[in-house]
Protein backbone atom coordinates (compact mmCIF):
# COMPACT_ATOMS: atom_id res chain seq x y z
CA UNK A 1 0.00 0.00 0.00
CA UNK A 2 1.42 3.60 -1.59
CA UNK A 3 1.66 6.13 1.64
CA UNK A 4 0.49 8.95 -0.50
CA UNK A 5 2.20 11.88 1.32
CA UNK A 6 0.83 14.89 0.68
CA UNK A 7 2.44 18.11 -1.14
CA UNK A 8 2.47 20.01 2.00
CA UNK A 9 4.02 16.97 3.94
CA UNK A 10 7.18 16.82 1.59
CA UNK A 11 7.77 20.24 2.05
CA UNK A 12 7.85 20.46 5.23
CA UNK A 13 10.07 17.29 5.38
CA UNK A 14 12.38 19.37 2.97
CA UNK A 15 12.45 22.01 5.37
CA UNK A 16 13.29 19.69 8.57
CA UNK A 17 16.79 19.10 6.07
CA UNK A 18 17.88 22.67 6.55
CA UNK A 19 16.31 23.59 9.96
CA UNK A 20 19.28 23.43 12.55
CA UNK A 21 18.00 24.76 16.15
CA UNK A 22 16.31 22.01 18.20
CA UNK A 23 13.19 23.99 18.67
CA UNK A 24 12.64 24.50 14.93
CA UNK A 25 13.18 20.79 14.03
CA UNK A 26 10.40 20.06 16.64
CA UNK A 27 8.25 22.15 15.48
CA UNK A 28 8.89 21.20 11.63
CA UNK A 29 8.49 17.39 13.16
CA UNK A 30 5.28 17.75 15.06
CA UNK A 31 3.91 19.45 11.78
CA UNK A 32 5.09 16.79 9.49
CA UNK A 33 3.03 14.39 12.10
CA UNK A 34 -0.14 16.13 11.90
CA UNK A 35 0.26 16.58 7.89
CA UNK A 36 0.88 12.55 8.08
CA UNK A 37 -1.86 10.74 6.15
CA UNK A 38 -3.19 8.10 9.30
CA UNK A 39 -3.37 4.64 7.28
CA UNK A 40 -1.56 1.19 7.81
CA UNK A 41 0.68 1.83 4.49
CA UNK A 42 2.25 5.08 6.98
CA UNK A 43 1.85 3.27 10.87
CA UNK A 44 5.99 2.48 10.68
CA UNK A 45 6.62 5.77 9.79
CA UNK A 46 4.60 7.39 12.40
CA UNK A 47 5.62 5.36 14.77
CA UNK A 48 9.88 6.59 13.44
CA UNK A 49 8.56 10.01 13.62
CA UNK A 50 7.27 10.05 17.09
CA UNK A 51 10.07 8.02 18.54
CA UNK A 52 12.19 10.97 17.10
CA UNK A 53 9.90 13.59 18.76
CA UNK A 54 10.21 12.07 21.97
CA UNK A 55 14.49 11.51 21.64
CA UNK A 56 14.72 15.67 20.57
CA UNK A 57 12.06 16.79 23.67
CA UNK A 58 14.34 14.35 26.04
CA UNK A 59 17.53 15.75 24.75
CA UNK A 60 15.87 19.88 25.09
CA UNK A 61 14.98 19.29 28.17
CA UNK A 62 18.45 17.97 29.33
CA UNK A 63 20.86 20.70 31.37
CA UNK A 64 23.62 21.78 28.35
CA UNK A 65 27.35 22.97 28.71
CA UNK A 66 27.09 26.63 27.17
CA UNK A 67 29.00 29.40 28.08
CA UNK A 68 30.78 31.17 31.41
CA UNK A 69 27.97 29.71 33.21
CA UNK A 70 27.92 26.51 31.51
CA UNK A 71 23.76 26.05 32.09
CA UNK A 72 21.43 26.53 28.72
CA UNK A 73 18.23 28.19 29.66
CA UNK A 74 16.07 28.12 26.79
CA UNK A 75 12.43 28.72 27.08
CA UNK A 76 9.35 26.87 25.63
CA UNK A 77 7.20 28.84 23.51
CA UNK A 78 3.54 29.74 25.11
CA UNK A 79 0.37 31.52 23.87
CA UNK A 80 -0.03 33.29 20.40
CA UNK A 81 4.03 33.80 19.98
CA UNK A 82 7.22 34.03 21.63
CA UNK A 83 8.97 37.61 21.73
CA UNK A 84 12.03 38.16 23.06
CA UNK A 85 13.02 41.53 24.40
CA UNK A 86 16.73 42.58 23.52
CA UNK A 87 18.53 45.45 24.79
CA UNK A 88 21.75 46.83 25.99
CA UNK A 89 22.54 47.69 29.87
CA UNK A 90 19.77 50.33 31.27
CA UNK A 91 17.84 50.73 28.62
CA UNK A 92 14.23 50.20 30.75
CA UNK A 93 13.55 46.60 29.57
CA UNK A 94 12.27 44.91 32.39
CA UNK A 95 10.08 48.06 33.16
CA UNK A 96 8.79 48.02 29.89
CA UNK A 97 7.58 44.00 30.33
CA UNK A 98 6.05 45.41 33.38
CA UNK A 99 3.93 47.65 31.85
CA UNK A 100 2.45 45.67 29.29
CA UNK A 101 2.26 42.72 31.14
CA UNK A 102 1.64 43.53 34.81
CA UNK A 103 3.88 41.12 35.75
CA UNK A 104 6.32 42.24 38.62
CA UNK A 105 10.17 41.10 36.93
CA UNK A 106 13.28 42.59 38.78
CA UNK A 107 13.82 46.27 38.02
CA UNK A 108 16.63 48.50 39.05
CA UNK A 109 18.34 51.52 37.97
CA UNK A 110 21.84 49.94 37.44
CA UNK A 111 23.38 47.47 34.92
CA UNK A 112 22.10 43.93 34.56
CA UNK A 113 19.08 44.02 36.99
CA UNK A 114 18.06 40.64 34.57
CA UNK A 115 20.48 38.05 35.15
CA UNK A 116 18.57 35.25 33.68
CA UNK A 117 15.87 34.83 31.15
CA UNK A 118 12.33 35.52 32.38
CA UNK A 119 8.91 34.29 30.86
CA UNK A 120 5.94 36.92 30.79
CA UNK A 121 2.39 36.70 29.68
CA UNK A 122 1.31 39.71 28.06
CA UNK A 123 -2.69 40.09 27.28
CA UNK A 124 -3.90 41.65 23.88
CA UNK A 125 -7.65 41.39 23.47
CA UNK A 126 -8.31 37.96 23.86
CA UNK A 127 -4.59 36.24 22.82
CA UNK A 128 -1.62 36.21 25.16
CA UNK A 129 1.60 36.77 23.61
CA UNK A 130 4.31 35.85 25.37
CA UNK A 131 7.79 37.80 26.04
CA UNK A 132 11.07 37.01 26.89
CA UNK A 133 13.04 39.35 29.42
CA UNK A 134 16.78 38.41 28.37
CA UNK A 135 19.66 39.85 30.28
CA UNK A 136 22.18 42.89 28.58
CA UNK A 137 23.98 42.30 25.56
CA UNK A 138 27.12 44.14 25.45
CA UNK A 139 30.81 44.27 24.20
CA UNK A 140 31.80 41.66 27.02
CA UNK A 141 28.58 39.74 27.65
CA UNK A 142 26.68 37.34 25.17
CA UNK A 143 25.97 33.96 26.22
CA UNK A 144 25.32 31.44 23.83
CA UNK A 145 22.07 30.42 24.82
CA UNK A 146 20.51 34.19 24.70
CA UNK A 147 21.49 33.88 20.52
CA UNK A 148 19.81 30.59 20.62
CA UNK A 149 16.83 31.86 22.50
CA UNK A 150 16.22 34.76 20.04
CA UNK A 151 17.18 32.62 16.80
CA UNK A 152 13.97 30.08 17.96
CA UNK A 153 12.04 32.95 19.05
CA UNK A 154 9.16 34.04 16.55
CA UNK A 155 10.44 37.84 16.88
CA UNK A 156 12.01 40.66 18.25
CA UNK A 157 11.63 43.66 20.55
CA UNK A 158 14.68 45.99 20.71
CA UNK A 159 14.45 48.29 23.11
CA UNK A 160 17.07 51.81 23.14
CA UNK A 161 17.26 54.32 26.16
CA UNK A 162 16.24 57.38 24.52
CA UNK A 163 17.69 59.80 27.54
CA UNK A 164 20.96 58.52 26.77
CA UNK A 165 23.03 59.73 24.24
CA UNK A 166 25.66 57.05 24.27
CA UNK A 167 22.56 54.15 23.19
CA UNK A 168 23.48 54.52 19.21
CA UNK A 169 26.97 53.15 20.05
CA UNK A 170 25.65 50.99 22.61
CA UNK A 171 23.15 49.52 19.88
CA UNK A 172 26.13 49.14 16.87
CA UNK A 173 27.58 47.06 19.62
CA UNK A 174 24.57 44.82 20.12
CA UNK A 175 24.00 44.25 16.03
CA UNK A 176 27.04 43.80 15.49
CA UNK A 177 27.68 40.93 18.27
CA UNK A 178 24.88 39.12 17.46
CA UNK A 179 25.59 39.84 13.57
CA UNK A 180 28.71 37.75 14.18
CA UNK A 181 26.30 34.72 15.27
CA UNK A 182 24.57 34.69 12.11
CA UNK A 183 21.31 36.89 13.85
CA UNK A 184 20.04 39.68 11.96
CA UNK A 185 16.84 42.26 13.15
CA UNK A 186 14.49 42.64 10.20
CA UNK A 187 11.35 45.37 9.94
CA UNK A 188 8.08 43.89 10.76
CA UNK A 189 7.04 44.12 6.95
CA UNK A 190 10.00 42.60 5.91
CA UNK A 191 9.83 38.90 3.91
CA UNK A 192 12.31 36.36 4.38
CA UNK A 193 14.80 36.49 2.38
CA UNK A 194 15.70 33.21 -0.13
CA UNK A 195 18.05 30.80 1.34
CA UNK A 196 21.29 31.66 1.82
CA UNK A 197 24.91 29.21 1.64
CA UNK A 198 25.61 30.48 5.19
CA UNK A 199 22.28 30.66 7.11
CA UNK A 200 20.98 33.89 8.77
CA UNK A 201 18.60 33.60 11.19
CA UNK A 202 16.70 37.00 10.34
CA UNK A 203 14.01 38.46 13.15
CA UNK A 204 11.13 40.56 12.74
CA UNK A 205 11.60 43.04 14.87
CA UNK A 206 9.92 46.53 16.40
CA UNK A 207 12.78 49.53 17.68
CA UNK A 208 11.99 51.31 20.33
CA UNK A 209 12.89 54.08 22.06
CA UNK A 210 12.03 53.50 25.38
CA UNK A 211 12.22 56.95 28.29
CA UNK A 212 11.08 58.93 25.44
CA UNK A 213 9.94 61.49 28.45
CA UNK A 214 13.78 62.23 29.35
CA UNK A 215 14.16 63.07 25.91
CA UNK A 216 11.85 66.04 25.04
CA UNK A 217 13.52 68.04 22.42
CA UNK A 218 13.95 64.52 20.54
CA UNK A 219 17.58 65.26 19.73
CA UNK A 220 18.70 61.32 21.30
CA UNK A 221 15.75 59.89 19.28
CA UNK A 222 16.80 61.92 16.08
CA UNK A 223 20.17 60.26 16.84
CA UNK A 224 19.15 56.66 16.90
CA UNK A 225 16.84 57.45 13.58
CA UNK A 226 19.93 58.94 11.91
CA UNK A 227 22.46 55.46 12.24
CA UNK A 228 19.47 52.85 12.24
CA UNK A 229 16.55 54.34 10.60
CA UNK A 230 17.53 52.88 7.49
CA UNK A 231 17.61 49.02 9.20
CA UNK A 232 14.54 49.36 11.17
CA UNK A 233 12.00 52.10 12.03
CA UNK A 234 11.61 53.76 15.13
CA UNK A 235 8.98 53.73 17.78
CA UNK A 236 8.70 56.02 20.80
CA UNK A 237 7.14 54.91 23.65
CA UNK A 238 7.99 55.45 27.50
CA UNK A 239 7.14 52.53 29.99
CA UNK A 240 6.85 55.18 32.89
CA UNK A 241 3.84 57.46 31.31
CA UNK A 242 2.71 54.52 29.69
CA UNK A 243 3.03 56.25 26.27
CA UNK A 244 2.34 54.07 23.19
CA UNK A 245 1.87 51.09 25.18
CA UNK A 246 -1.63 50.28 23.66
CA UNK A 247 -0.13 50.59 20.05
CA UNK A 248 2.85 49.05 21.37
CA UNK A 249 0.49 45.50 22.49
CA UNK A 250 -1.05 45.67 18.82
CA UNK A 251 1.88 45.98 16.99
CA UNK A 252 3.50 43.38 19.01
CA UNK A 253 0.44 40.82 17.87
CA UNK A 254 0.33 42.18 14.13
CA UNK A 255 4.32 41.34 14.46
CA UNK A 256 3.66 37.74 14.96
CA UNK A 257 1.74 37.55 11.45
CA UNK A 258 -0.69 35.40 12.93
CA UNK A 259 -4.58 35.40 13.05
CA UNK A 260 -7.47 34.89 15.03
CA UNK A 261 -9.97 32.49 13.70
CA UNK A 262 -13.20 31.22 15.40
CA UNK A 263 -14.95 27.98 15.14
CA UNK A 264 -18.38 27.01 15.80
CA UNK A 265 -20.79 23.74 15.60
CA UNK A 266 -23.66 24.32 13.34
CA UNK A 267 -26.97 26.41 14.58
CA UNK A 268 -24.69 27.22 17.58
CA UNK A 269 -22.96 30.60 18.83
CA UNK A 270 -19.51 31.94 18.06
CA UNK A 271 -17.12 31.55 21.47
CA UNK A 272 -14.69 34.95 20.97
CA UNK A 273 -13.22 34.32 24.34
CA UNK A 274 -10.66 31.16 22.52
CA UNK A 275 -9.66 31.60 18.95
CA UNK A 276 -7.51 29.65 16.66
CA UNK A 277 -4.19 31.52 16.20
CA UNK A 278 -3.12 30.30 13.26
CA UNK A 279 -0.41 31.90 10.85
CA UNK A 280 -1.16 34.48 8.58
CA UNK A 281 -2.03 33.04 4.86
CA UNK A 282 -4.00 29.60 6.82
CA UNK A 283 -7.23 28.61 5.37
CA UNK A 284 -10.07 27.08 6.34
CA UNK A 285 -8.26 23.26 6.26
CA UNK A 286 -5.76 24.56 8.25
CA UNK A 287 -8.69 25.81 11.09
CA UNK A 288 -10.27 22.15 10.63
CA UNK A 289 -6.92 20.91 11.35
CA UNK A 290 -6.57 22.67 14.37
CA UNK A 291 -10.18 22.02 15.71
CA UNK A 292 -9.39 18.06 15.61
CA UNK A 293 -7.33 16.50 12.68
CA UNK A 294 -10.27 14.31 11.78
CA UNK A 295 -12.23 17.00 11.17
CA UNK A 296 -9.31 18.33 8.13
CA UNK A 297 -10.13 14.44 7.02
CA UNK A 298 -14.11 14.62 6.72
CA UNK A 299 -14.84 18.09 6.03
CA UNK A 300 -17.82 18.51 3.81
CA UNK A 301 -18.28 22.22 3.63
CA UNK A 302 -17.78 25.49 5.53
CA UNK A 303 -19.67 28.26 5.96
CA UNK A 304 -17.86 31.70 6.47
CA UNK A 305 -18.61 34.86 8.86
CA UNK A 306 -16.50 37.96 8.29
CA UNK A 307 -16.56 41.60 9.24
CA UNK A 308 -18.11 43.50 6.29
CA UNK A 309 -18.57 40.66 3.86
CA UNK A 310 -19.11 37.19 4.28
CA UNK A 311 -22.35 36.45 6.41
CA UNK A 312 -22.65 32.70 6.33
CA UNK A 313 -21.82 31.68 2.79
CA UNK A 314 -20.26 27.89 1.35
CA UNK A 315 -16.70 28.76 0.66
CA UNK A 316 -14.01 25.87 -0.65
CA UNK A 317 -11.59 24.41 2.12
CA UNK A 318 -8.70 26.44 0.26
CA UNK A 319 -10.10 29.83 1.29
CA UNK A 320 -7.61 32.33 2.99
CA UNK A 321 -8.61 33.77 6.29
CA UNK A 322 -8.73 36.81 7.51
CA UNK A 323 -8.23 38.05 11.28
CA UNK A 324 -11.31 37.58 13.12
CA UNK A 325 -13.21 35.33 10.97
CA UNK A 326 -15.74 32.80 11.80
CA UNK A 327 -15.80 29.24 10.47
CA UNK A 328 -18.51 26.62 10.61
CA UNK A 329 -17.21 23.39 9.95
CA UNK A 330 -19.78 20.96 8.36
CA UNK A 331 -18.53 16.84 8.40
């Protein structure tokens, strides 16, 4: 019997020959299981896949030599995405999580207040995102597993002291140190670029310009715009007046380039309060999928709800969703 893998399962099993960080491969691994036609011609080769899920989560979760420290401390992505927040010495991180989380991490007005990384849930409408505190990066200090935790992280929050007029050397530093380990901060509209001989690991990243209220003429702002404007666009916001911190939380989501996506039983109402984040370009097999992969298997028909056009009408199983849409799945 033929295992008839499909299209999208040989890609990603293309992908899983280039994908070097331990997160990606499980990721690309747990996909290729799901994509996985479920017949007896393909039973050995779920069962090889699995045992090979279950040897990389046993070897992620082991303690790892790495660095001055010699401990790797890489965390497990949670909610809608995983953000890490990258900055050098001072520049208001921590207080910055604070605020848009209302979480309580370490803060202090002297160097390296964050010591380790730190896990934080923050809340946009009805998604959590979650974001990574990670300690300083400087001339001196980069431990390996802070470049591994941004390379597996889904994007990047770079965060500047505006009152200080040292923070555009202070940031050439920071590129350029984690330039040397193959990481590169991208804008948030920015596509991947095509595979590369020597793999970059290139982020999607916000700039901020954090204490924008100790810096009311602009003229440290005007600096930072003036070496990095053309690399990524700047955003001021101050974590102590709370300035931009509502735009901040929804360009943080739209920076993930997921969507929300709603499903419902027939004749019954929508639940808002748990969507579907999915990424941005899924369709409605892909919400079928993620409802219960036997529902991908048997779907009939859908029926589509969204803001200022659809209102209930058939649509094929190949149809793009939008943010916010409603899908009834018919089996």
């Amino acid at each position: 019997m033929a295992a008839n893998l499909t299209p999208q399962y040989m890609e990603a099993e293309k992908k899983l020959r280039t994908a070097t960080m331990p997160q990606e491969r499980l990721e690309i691994m747990q996909e290729m299981l799901a994509l996985m036609p479920k017949h007896k011609a393909t039973e050995k080769l779920q069962a090889q896949l699995k045992s090979k899920i279950a040897k990389l989560k046993e070897e992620m979760q082991k303690p790892s030599a790495s660095g001055k420290h010699g401990v790797s401390y890489l965390i497990d992505k949670q909610g809608a995405g995983q953000v890490v927040v990258v900055g050098p010495p001072n520049s208001g991180k921590s207080f910055l999580i604070k605020q848009l989380t209302g979480a309580e991490p370490e803060v202090g007005d002297y160097p390296f207040t964050t010591r380790f990384p730190a896990p934080y849930m923050m809340k946009f409408e009805n998604v959590k995102i979650q974001l990574i505190d990670l300690p300083p990066i400087t001339a001196e200090f980069l431990e390996s597993w802070q470049v591994e935790q941004i390379k597996v992280a889904d994007a990047a929050l770079i965060v500047a002291d505006a009152a200080n007029p040292d923070s555009p050397g202070l940031l050439e530093t920071l590129f350029a140190r984690l330039k040397e380990k193959k990481v590169e901060f991208v804008p948030e509209t920015c596509e991947p670029p095509a595979a590369e001989a020597v793999r970059i690991f290139h982020k999607r990243t916000l700039f901020l310009a954090n204490k924008s209220e100790l810096d009311p003429a602009g003229e440290n702002r005007e600096a930072l715009k003036f070496f990095f404007e053309s690399q990524l666009p700047l955003i001021s916001v101050s974590a102590e007046t709370g300035q931009g911190m509502d735009e901040l939380r929804r360009r943080v989501f739209d920076l993930l380039q997921v969507i929300r996506a709603y499903s419902k039983p027939p004749g019954k109402k929508v639940e808002h309060a748990d969507p579907h984040v999915l990424k941005r370009g899924a369709n409605v097999l892909d919400i079928a999928r993620s409802v219960h992969k036997d529902f991908a298997e048997k779907l009939a028909y859908a029926r589509l709800w969204r803001i200022g056009s659809y209102s209930g009408q058939m649509v094929n199983r190949d149809e793009v969703l939008e943010d916010q849409d409603v899908v009834e799945l018919h089996i």
